[in-house]
Protein backbone atom coordinates (compact mmCIF):
# COMPACT_ATOMS: atom_id res chain seq x y z
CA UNK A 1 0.00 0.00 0.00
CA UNK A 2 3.11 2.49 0.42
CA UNK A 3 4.24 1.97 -2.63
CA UNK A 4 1.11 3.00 -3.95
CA UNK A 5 0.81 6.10 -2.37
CA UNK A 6 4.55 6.92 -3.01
CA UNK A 7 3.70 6.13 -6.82
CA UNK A 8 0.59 8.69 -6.75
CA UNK A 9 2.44 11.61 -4.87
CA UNK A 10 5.26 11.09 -7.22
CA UNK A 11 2.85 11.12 -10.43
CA UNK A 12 0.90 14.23 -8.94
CA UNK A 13 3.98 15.92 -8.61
CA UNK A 14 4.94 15.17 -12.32
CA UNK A 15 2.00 16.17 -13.60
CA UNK A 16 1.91 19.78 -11.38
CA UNK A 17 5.72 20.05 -12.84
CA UNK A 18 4.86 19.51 -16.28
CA UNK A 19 1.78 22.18 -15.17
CA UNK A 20 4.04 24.80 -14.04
CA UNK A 21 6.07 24.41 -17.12
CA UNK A 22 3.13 24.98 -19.66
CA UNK A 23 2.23 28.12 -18.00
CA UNK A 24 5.83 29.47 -18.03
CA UNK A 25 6.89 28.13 -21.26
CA UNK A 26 3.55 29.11 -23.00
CA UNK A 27 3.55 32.44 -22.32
CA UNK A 28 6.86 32.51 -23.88
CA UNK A 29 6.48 30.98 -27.04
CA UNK A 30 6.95 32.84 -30.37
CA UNK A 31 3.97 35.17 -32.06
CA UNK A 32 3.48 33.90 -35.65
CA UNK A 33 3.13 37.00 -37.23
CA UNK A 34 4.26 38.89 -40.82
CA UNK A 35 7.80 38.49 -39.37
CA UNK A 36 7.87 35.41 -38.86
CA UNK A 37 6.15 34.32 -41.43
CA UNK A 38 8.44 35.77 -43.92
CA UNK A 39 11.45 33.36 -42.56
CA UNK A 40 9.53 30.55 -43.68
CA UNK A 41 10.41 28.78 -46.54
CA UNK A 42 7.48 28.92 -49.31
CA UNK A 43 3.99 30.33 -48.73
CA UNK A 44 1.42 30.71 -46.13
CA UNK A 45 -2.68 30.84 -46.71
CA UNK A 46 -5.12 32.04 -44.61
CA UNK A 47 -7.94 29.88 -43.79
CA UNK A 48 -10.79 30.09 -41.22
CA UNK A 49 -8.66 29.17 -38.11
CA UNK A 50 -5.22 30.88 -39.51
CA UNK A 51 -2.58 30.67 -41.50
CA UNK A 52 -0.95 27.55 -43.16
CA UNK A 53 2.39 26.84 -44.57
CA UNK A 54 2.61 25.14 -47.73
CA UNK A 55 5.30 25.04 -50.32
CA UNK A 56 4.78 23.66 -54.34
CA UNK A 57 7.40 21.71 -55.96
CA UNK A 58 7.23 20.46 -59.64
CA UNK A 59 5.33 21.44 -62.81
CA UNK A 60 2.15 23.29 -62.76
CA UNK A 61 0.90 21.25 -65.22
CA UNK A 62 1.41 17.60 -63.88
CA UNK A 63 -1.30 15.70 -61.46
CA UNK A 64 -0.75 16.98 -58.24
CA UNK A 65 -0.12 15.13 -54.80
CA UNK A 66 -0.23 16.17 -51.42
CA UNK A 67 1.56 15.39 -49.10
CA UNK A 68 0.48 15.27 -45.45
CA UNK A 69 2.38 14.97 -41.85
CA UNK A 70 1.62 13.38 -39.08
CA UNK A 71 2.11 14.57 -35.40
CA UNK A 72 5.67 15.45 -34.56
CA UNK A 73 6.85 16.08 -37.66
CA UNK A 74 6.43 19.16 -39.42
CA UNK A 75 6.54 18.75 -43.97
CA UNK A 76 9.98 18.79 -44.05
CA UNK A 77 9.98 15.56 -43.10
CA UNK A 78 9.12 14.47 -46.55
CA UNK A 79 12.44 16.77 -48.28
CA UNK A 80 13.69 13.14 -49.76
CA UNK A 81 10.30 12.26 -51.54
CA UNK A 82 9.65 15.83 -53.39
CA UNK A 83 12.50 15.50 -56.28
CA UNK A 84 11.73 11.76 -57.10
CA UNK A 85 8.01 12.36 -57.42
CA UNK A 86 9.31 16.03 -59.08
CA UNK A 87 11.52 14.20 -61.62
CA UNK A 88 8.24 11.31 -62.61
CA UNK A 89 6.05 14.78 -63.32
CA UNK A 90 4.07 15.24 -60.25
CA UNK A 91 3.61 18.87 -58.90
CA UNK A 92 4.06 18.48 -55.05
CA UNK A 93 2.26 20.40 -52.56
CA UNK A 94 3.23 19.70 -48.60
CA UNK A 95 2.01 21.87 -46.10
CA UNK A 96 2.07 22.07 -42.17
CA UNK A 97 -1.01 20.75 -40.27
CA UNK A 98 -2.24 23.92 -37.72
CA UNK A 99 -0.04 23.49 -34.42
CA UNK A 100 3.18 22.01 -36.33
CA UNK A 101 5.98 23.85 -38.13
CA UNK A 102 5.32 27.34 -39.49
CA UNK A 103 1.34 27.00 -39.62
CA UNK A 104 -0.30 29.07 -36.61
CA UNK A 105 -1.53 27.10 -33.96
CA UNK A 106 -5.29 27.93 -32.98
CA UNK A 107 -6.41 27.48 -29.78
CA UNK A 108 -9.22 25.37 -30.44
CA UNK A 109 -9.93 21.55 -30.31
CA UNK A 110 -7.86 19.52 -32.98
CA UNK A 111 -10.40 17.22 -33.61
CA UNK A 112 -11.57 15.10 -37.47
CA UNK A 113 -13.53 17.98 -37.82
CA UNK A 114 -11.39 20.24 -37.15
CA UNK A 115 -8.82 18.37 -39.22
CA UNK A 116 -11.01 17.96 -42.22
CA UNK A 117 -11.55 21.31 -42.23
CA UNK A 118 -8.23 22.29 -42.68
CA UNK A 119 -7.74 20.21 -45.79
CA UNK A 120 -10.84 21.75 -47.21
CA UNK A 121 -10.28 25.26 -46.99
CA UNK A 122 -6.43 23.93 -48.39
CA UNK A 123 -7.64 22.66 -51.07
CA UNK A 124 -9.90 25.56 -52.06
CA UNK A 125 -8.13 27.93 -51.08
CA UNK A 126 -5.25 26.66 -53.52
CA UNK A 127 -8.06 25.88 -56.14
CA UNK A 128 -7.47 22.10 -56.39
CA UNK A 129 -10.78 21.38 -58.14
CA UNK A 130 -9.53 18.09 -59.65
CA UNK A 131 -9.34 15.24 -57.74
CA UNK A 132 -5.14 14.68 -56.41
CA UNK A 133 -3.30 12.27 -54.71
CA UNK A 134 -3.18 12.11 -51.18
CA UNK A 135 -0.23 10.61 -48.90
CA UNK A 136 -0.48 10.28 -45.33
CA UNK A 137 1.92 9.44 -42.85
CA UNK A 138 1.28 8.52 -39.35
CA UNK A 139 -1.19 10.93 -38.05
CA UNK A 140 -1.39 12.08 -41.46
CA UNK A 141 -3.01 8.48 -41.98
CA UNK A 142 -6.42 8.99 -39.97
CA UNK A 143 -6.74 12.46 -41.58
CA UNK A 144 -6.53 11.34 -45.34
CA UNK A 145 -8.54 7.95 -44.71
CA UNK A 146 -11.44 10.11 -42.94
CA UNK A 147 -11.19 13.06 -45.70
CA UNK A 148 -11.40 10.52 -48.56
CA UNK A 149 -14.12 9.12 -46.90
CA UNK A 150 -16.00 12.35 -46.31
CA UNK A 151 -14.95 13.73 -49.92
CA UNK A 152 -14.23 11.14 -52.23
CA UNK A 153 -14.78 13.20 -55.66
CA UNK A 154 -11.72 15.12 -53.96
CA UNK A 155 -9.40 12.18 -54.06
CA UNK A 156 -8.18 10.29 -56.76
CA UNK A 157 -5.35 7.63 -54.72
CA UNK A 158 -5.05 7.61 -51.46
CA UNK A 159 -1.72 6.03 -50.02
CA UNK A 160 -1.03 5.42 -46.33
CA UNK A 161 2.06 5.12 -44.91
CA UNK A 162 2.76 4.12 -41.06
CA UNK A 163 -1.19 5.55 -39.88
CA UNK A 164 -1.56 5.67 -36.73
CA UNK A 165 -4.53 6.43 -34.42
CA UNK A 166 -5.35 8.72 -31.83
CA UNK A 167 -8.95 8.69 -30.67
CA UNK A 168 -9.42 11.68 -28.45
CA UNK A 169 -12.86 11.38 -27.84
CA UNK A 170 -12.32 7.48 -26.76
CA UNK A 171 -8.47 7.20 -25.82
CA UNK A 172 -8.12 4.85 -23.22
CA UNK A 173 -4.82 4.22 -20.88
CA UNK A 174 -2.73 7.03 -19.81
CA UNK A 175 -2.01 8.56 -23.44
CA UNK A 176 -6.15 8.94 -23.00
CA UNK A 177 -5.66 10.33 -19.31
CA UNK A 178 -2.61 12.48 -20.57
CA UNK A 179 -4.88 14.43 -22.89
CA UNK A 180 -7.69 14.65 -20.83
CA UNK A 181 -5.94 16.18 -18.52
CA UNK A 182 -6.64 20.10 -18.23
CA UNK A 183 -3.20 21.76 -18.75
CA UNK A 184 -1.37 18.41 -19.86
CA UNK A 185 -3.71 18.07 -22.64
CA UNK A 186 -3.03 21.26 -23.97
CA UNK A 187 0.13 21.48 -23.48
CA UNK A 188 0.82 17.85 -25.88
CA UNK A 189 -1.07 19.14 -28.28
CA UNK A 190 0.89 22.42 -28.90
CA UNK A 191 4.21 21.16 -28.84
C-alpha cells in the first residue's frame, strides 16, 4: 500500500511540474506574425482558423499530390520524396497541419472535424478542383482515410504510410488520461 501512495504523490507531482512548465513556457512561445512568417520557406494561406504553410514543388501542369504529416513532424519531413516524385512529373504540394511547423496554432480543439476542415479550406483555397493524390503518414493516416471518406470526388489515390490512431474522444490508458488532462492536454497538443 506504500508503494502506492509513493507512486501517486510522485505522479501528482509530475503532472503539477509539467503544469508549471506549460504556463511558463507558454507564455513565452513565439507570435506567428508577418515576421515570422516571412522566414519561412514557401507560402502561407489564410484559412478560417489561420494561416498555413505550404510550399509547391514540380510542374504546374502535372497531377498533383499532397503530401500530409503526421504529429511530430512538421513537412519537411518528406524533403527526400519531393525531387523523385518532381523528376516522374508530379507537382508536389506539402504543407504544415495547424499546431506544427510554421502554420499558426489555434487554440481550439484539434479534432476530425477540425482536421477535415483544414484540408478543405487547403484545397480551395489553392483551387485544387480536380481530384489529387493524397499521402499520409502517421497521423497524417487517420486524416486522409477520414477526408477521402468524407470527400471522395476530392481524391483520386489515397496512399497510407505508417497511420496511426489517436482517438481523443475514446483514448483509453494514460495517453487517454494524458490528454484529458486540463493543462497536460493542452500542453501535448501544442508542442
Amino acid at each position: 500500500m506504500r508503494i502506492v501512495t509513493w507512486i501517486g504523490l510522485i505522479l501528482g507531482c509530475l503532472i503539477l511540474v509539467a503544469m508549471v512548465f506549460y504556463v511558463i513556457v507558454g507564455h513565452k512561445l513565439a507570435k506567428f506574425d508577418e515576421a515570422a512568417r516571412a522566414k519561412a520557406p514557401g507560402n502561407h494561406i489564410k484559412l478560417s482558423d489561420g494561416y498555413i504553410h505550404y510550399r509547391w514543388d514540380g510542374p504546374d501542369d502535372g497531377p498533383v499530390i499532397v503530401l500530409t504529416h503526421g504529429f511530430s513532424t512538421p513537412n519537411f519531413i518528406y524533403e527526400q520524396n519531393v525531387e523523385p516524385l518532381v523528376e516522374a512529373g508530379f507537382r508536389v504540394l506539402r504543407f504544415d497541419h495547424y499546431g506544427r511547423g510554421w502554420s499558426d496554432r489555434p487554440s481550439k480543439q484539434y479534432t476530425t472535424d477540425f482536421y477535415d476542415r483544414e484540408l478543405l479550406e487547403l484545397f480551395d483555397g489553392l483551387g485544387l478542383d480536380e481530384p489529387v493524390g493524397l499521402v499520409g503518414l502517421s497521423m497524417g493516416g487517420p486524416i486522409t482515410a477520414e477526408f477521402t471518406a468524407r470527400h471522395p470526388e476530392r481524391v483520386s489515390r489515397l496512399f497510407l504510410f505508417v497511420p496511426a490512431g489517436l482517438d481523443t474522444n475514446g483514448a483509453g490508458g494514460l495517453s487517454g488520461l494524458m490528454l484529458r488532462t486540463p493543462g497536460v492536454g493542452d500542453w501535448i497538443w501544442r508542442m
